[in-house]
C-alpha atoms as a PDB file:
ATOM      1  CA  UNK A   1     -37.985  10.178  42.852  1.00  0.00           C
ATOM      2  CA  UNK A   2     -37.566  13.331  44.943  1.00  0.00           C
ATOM      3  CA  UNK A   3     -38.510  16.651  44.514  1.00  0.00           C
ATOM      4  CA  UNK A   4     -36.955  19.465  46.638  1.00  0.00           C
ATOM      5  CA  UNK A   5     -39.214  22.388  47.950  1.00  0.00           C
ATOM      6  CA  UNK A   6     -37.084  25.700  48.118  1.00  0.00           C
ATOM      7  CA  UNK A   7     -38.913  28.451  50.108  1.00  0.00           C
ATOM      8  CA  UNK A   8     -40.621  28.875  54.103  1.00  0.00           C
ATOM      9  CA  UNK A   9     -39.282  25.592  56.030  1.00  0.00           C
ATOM     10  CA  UNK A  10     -40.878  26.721  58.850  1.00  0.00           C
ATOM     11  CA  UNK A  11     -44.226  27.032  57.551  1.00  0.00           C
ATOM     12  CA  UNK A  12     -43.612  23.521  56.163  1.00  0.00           C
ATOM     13  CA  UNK A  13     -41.996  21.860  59.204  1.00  0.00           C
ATOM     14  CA  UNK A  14     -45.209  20.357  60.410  1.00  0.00           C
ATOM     15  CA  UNK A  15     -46.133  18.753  57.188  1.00  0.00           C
ATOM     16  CA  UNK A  16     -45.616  14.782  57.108  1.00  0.00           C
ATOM     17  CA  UNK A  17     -43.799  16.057  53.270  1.00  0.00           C
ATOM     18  CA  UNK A  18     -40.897  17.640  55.100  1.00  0.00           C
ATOM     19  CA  UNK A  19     -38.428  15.557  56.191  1.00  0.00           C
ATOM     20  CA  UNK A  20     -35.113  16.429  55.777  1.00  0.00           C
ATOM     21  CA  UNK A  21     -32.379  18.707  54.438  1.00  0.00           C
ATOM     22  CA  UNK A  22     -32.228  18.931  50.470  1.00  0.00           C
ATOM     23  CA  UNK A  23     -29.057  18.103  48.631  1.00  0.00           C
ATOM     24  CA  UNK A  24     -28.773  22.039  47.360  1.00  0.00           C
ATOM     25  CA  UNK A  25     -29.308  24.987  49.533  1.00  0.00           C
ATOM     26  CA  UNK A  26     -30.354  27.865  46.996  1.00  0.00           C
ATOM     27  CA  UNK A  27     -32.121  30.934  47.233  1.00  0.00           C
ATOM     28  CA  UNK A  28     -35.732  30.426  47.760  1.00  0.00           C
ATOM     29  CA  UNK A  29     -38.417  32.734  48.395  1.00  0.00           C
ATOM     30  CA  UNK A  30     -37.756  33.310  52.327  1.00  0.00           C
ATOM     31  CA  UNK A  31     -33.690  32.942  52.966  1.00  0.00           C
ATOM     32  CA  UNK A  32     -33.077  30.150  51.066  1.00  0.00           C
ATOM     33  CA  UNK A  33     -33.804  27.115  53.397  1.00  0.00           C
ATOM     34  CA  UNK A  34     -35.282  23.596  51.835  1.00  0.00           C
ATOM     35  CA  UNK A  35     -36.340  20.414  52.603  1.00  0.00           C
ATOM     36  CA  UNK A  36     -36.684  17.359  50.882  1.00  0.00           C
ATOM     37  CA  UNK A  37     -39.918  16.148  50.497  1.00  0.00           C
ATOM     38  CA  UNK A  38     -40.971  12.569  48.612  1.00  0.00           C
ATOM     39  CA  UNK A  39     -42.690  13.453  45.043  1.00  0.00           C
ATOM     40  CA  UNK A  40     -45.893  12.160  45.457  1.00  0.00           C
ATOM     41  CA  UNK A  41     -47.974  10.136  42.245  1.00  0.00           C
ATOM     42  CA  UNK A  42     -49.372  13.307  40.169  1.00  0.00           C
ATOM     43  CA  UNK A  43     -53.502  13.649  39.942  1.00  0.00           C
ATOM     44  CA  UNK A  44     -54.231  12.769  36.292  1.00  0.00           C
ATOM     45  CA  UNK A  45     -54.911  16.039  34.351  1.00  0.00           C
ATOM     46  CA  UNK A  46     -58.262  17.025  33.246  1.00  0.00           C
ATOM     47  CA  UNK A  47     -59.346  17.817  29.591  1.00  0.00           C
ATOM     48  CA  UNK A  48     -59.236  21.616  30.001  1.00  0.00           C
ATOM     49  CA  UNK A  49     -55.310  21.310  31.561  1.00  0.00           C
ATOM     50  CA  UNK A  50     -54.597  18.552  28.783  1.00  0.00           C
ATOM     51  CA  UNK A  51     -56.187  21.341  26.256  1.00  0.00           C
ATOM     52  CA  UNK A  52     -53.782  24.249  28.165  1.00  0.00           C
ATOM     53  CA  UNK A  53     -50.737  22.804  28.063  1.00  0.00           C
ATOM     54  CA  UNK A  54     -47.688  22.981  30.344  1.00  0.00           C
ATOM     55  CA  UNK A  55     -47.731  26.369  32.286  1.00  0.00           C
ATOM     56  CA  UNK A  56     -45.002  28.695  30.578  1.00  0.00           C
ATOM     57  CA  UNK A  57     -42.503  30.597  32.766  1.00  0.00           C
ATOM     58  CA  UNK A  58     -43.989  29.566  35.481  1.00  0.00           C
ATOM     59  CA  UNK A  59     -42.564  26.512  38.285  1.00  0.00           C
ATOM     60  CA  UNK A  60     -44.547  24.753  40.549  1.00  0.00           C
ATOM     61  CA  UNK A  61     -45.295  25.450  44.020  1.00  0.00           C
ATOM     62  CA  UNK A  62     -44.483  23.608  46.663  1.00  0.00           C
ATOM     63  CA  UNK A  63     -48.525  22.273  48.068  1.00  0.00           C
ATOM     64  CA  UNK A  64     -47.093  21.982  51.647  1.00  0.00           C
ATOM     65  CA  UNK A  65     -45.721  26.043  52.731  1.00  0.00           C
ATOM     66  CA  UNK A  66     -47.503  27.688  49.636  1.00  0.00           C
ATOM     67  CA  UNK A  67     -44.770  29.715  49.474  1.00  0.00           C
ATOM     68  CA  UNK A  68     -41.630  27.676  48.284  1.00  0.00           C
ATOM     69  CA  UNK A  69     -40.751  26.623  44.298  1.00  0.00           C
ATOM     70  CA  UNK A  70     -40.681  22.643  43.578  1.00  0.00           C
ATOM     71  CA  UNK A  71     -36.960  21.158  41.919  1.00  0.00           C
ATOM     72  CA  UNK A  72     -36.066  18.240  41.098  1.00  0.00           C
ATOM     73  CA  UNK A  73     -33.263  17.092  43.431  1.00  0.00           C
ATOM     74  CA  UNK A  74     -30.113  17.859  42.061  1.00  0.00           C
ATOM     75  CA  UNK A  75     -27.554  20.538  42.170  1.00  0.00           C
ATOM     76  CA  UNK A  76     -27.968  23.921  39.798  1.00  0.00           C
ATOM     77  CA  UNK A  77     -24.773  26.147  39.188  1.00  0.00           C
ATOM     78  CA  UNK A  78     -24.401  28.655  41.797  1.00  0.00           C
ATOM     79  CA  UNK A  79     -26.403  26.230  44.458  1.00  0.00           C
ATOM     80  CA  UNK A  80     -23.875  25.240  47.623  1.00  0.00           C
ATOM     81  CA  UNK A  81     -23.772  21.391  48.381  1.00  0.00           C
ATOM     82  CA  UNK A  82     -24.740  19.649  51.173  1.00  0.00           C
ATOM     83  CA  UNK A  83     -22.132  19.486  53.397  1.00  0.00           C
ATOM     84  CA  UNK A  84     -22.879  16.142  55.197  1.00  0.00           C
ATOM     85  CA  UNK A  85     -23.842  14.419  51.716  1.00  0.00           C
ATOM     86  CA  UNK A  86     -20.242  15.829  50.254  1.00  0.00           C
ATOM     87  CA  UNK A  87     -18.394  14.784  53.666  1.00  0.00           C
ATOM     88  CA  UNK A  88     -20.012  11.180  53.187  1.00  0.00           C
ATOM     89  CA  UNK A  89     -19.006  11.238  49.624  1.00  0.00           C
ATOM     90  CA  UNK A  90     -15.660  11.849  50.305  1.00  0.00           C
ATOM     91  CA  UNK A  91     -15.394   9.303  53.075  1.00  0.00           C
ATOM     92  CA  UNK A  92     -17.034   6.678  50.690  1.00  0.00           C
ATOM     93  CA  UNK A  93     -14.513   7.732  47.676  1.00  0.00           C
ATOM     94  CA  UNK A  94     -11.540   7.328  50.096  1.00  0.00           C
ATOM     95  CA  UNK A  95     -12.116   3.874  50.873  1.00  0.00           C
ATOM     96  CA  UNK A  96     -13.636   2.537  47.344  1.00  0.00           C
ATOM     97  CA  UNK A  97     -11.382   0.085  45.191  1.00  0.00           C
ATOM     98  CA  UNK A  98     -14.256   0.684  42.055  1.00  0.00           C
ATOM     99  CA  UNK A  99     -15.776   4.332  40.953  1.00  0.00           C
ATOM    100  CA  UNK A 100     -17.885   4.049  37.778  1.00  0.00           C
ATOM    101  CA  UNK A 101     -18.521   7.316  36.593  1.00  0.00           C
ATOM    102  CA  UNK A 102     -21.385   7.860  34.456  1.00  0.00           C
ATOM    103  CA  UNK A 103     -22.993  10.411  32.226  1.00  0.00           C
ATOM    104  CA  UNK A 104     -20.057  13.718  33.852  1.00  0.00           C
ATOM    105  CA  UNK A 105     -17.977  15.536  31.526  1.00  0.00           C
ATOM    106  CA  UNK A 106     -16.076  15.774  35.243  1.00  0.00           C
ATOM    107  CA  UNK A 107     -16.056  19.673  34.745  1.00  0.00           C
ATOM    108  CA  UNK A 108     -17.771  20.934  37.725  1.00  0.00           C
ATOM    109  CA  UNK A 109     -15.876  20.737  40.999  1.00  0.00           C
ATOM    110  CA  UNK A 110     -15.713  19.294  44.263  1.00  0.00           C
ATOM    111  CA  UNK A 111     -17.724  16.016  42.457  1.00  0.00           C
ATOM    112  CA  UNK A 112     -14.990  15.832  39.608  1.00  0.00           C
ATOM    113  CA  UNK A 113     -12.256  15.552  42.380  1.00  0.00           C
ATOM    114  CA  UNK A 114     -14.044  12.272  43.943  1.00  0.00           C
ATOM    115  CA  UNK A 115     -12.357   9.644  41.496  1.00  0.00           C
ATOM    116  CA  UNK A 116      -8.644  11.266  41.255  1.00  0.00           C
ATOM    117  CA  UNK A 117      -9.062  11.256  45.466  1.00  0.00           C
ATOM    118  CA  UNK A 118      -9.843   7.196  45.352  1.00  0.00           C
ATOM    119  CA  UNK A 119      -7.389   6.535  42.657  1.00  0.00           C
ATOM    120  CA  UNK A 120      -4.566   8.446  44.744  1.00  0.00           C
ATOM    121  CA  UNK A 121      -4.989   7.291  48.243  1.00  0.00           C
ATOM    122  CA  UNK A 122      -6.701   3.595  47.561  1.00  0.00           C
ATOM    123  CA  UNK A 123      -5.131   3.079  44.190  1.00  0.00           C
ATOM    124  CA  UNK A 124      -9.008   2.686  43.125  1.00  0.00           C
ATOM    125  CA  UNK A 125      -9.609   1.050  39.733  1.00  0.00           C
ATOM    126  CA  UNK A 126     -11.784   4.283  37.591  1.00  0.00           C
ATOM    127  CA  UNK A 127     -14.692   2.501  34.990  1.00  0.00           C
ATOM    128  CA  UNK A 128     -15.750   5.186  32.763  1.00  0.00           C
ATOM    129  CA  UNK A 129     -19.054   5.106  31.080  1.00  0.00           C
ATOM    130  CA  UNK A 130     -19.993   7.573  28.315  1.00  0.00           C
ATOM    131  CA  UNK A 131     -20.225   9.168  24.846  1.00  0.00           C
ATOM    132  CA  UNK A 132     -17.341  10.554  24.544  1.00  0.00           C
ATOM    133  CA  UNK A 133     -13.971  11.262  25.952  1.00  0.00           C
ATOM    134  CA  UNK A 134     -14.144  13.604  28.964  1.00  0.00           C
ATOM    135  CA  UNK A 135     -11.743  15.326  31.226  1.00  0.00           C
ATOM    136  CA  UNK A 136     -11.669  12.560  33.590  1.00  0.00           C
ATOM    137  CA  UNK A 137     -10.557   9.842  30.764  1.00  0.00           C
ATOM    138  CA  UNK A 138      -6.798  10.334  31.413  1.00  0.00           C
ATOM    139  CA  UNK A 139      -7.347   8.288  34.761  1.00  0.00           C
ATOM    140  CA  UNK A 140      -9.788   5.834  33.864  1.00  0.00           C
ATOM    141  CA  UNK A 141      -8.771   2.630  33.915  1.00  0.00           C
ATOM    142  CA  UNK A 142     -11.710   1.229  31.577  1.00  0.00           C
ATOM    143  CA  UNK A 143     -13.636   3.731  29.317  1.00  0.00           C
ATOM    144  CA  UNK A 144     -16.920   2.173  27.682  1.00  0.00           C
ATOM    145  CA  UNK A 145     -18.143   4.338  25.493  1.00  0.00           C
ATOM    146  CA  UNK A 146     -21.992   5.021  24.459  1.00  0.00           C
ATOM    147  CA  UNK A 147     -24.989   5.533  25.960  1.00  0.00           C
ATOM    148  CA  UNK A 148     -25.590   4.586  30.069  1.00  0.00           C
ATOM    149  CA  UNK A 149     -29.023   2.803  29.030  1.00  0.00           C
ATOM    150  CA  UNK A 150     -27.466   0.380  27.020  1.00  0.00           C
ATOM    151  CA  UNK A 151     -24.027  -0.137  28.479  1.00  0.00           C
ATOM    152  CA  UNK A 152     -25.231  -0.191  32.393  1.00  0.00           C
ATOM    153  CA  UNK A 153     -27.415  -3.204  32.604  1.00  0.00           C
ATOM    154  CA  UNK A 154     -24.757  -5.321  30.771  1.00  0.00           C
ATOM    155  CA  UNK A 155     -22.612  -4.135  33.086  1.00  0.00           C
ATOM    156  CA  UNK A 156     -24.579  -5.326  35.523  1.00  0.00           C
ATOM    157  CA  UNK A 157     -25.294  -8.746  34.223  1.00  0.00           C
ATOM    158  CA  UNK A 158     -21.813  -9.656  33.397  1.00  0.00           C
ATOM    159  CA  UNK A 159     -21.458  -8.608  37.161  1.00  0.00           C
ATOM    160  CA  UNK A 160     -23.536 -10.661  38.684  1.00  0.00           C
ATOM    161  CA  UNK A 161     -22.563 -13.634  36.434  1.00  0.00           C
ATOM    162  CA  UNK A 162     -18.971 -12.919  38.035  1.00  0.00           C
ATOM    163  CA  UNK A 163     -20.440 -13.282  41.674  1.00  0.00           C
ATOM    164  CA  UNK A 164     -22.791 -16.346  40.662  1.00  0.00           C
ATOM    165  CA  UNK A 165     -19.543 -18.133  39.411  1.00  0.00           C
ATOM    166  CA  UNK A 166     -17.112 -16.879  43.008  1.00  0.00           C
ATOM    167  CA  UNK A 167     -20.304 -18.304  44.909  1.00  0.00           C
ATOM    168  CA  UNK A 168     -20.514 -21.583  42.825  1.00  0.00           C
ATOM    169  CA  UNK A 169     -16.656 -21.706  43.462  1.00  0.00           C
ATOM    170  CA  UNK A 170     -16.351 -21.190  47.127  1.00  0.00           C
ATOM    171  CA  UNK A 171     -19.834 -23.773  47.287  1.00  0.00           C
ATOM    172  CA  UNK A 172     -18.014 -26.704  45.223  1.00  0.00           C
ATOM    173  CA  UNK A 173     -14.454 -25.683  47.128  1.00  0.00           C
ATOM    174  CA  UNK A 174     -16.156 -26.707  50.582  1.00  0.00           C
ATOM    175  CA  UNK A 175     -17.745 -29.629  49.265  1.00  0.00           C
ATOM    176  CA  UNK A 176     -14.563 -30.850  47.808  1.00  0.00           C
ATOM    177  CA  UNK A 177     -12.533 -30.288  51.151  1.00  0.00           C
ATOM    178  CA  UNK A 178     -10.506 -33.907  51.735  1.00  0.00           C
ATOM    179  CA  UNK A 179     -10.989 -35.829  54.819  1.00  0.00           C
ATOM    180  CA  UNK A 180      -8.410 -34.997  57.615  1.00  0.00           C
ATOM    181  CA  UNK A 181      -6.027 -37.994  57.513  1.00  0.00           C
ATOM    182  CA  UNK A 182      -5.324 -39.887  60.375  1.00  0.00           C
ATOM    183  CA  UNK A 183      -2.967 -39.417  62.933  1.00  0.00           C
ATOM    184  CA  UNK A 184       0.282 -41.644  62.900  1.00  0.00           C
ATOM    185  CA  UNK A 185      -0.660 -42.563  66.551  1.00  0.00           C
ATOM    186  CA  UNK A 186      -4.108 -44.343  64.814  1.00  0.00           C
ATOM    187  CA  UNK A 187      -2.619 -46.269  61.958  1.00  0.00           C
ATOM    188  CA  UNK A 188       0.296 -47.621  64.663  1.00  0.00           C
ATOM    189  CA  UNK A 189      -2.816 -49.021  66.295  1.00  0.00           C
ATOM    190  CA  UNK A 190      -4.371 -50.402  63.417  1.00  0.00           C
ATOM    191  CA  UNK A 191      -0.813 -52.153  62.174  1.00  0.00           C
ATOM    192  CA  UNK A 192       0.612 -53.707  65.457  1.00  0.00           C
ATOM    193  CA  UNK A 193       0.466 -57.190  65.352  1.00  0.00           C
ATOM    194  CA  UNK A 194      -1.834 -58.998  68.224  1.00  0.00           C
ATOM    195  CA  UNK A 195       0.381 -61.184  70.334  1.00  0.00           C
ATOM    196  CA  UNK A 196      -0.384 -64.694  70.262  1.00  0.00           C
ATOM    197  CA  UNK A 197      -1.734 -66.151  72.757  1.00  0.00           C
ATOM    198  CA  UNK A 198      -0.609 -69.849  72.295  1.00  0.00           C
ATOM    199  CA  UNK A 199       2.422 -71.061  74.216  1.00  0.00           C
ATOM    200  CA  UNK A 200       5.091 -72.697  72.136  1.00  0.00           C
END
């Protein structure tokens, strides 16, 4: 899991949490800079902050600049992308054959362009997994429908059967591979008659 800390990255830049560049690039306390930090195993809460509660409209600070909000590491509406993670994106998208998307309505844009871009230029196969119909299900090319929990690890079962049985294949296919027969040069050899060495 990662958390991203919105606020002072310079204040923060010395701090083994910061490491790199977050995936959004809102508006944080000072400008707006981030960095993305590991989350780090909570301290168990005491009685009295069991007793409290969750803190109400309030969000966490970020315990490496003091000054920064903590997020969980995805993009909010309004927040820009990251330019090299959408750049790589697109690259990757360009040369799949498979997308599976899972869990988007494919409303919110440049993401929802990703799959029509791999279907168009590498006539990419489109697996669908989700609820209900979205605006993406016009393209895809298999729609499962219901929830991701249940319908991913089939998925990925019934995948990996598929590659056990290609591996067994291709194992079993070099084992069965037939002699190379002999040359007609050989078996002329083997058939010529010795002369005989007895004189008539």
């Amino acid at each position: 899991m990662l958390a991203s800390c919105r606020g002072d990255l310079e204040s923060s830049s010395s701090s083994e949490a910061s490491s790199e560049a977050s995936s959004s690039s809102g508006s944080g306390s000072k400008g707006g800079k981030s960095s993305r930090v590991k989350a780090k195993t909570p301290k168990p809460l005491t009685e009295s902050e069991k007793a409290a509660g969750p803190p109400e409209g309030r969000v966490p600070i970020c315990p490496a600049c003091k000054t920064g909000i903590l997020k969980p590491d995805g993009i909010y509406f309004g927040e820009a992308l990251n330019k090299p993670v959408l750049k790589k994106s697109i690259k990757q998208s360009l040369k799949s054959k498979v997308v599976i998307m899972v869990g988007t309505r494919g409303e919110v844009d440049p993401a929802a362009k990703l799959p029509l871009m791999a279907k168009k230029e590498n006539k990419a196969k489109i697996v669908e997994v989700n609820i209900g119909k979205t605006r993406l299900s016009a393209i895809a090319d298999v729609q499962l429908l219901g929830a991701a929990g249940d319908i991913l690890p089939k998925l990925l079962h019934l995948v990996k059967l598929r590659m056990a049985k290609l591996i067994l294949c291709g194992t079993q296919h070099r084992r069965a591979k037939p002699a190379k027969p002999k040359s007609s040069s050989a078996k002329a050899k083997q058939t010529k008659p010795k002369a005989s060495s007895a004189k008539a």
